[in-house]
C-alpha atoms as a PDB file:
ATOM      1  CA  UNK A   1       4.702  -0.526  33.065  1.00  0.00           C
ATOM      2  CA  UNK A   2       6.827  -0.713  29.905  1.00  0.00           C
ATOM      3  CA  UNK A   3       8.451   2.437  29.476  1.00  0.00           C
ATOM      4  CA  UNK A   4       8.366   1.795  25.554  1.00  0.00           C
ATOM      5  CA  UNK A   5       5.162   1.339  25.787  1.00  0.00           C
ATOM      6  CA  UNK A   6       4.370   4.248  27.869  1.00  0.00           C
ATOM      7  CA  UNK A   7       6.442   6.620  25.669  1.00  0.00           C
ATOM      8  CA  UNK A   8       5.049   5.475  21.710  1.00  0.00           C
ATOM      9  CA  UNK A   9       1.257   5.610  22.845  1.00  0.00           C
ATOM     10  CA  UNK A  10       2.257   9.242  24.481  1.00  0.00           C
ATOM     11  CA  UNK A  11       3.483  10.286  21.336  1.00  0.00           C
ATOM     12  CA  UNK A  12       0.964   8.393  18.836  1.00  0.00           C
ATOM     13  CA  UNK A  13      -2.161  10.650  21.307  1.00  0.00           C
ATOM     14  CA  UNK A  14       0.553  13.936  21.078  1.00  0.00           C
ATOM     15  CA  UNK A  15       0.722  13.654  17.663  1.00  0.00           C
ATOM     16  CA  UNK A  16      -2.995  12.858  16.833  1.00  0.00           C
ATOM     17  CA  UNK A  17      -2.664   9.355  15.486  1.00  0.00           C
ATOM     18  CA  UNK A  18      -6.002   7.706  14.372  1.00  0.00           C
ATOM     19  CA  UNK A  19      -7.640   6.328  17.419  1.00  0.00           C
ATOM     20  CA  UNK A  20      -8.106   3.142  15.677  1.00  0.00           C
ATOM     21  CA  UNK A  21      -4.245   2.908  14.657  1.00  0.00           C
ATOM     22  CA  UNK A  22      -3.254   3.386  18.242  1.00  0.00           C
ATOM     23  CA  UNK A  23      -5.973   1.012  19.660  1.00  0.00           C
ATOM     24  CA  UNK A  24      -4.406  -1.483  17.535  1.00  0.00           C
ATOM     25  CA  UNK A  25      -0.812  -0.901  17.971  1.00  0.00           C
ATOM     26  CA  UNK A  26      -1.482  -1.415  21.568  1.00  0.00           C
ATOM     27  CA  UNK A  27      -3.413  -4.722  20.839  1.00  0.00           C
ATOM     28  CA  UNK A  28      -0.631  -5.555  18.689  1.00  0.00           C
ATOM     29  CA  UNK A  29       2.195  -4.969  21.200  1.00  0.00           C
ATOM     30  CA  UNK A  30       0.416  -6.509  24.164  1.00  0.00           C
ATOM     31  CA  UNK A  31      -0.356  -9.974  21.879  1.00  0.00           C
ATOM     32  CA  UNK A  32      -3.626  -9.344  22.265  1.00  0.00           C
ATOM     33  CA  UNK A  33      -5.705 -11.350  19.441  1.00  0.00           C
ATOM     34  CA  UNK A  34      -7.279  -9.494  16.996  1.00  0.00           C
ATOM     35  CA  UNK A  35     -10.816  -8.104  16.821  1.00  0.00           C
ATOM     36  CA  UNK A  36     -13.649  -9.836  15.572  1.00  0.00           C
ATOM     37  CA  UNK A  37     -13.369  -9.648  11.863  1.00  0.00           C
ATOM     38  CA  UNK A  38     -16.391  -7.399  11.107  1.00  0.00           C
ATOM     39  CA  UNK A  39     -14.746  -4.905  13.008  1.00  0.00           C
ATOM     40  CA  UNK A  40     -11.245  -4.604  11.688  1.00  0.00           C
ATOM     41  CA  UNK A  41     -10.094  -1.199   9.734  1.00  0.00           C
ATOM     42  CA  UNK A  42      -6.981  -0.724   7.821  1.00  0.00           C
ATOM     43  CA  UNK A  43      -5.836   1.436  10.463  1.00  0.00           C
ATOM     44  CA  UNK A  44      -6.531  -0.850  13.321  1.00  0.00           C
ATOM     45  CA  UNK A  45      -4.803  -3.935  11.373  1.00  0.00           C
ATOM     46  CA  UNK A  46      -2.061  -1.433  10.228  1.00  0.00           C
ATOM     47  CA  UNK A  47      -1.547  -0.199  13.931  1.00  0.00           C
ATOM     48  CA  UNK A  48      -1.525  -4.039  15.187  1.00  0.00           C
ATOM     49  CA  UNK A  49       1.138  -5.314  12.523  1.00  0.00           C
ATOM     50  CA  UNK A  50       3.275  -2.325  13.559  1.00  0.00           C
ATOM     51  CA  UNK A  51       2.552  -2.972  16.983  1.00  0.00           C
ATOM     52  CA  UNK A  52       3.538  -6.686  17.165  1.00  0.00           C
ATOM     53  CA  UNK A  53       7.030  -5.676  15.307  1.00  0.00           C
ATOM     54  CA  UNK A  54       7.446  -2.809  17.895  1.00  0.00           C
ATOM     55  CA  UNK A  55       7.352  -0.346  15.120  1.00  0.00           C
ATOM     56  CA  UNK A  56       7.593   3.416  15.784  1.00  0.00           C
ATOM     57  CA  UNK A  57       8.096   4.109  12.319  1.00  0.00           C
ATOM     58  CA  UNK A  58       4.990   4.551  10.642  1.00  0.00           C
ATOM     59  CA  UNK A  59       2.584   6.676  13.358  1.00  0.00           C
ATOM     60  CA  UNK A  60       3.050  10.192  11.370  1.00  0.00           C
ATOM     61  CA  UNK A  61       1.262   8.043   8.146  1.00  0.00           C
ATOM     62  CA  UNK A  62      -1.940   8.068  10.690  1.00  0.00           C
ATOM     63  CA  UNK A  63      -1.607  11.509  11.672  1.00  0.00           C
ATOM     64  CA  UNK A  64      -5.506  12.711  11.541  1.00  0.00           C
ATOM     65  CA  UNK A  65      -5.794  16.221   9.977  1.00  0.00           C
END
């Protein structure tokens, strides 16, 4: 297993990232293609953007309260 991988998707489920931003950050990452369109959210096609760049940036803007 990727250890980058391993270590962001730890921290995204420590730090109580939307489930839907981490679902697609790991799409995203993997090059997985996209969900059907009826079921896309913002977080999900946030999370896969960031994902696909390898971004590790922008998980505390999904932090759910």
């Amino acid at each position: 297993m990727n250890q980058f991988y391993y270590d962001a998707v730890t921290k995204m489920e420590q730090m109580g990232v939307d489930d839907e931003y981490i679902q697609g950050w790991q799409c995203g990452f993997l090059q997985n293609p996209k969900r059907e369109e009826q079921r896309l959210t913002d977080a999900y096609e946030a999370g896969y953007n960031d994902g696909e760049e390898k971004n590790t940036d922008n998980f505390g803007e999904w932090v759910q309260a």
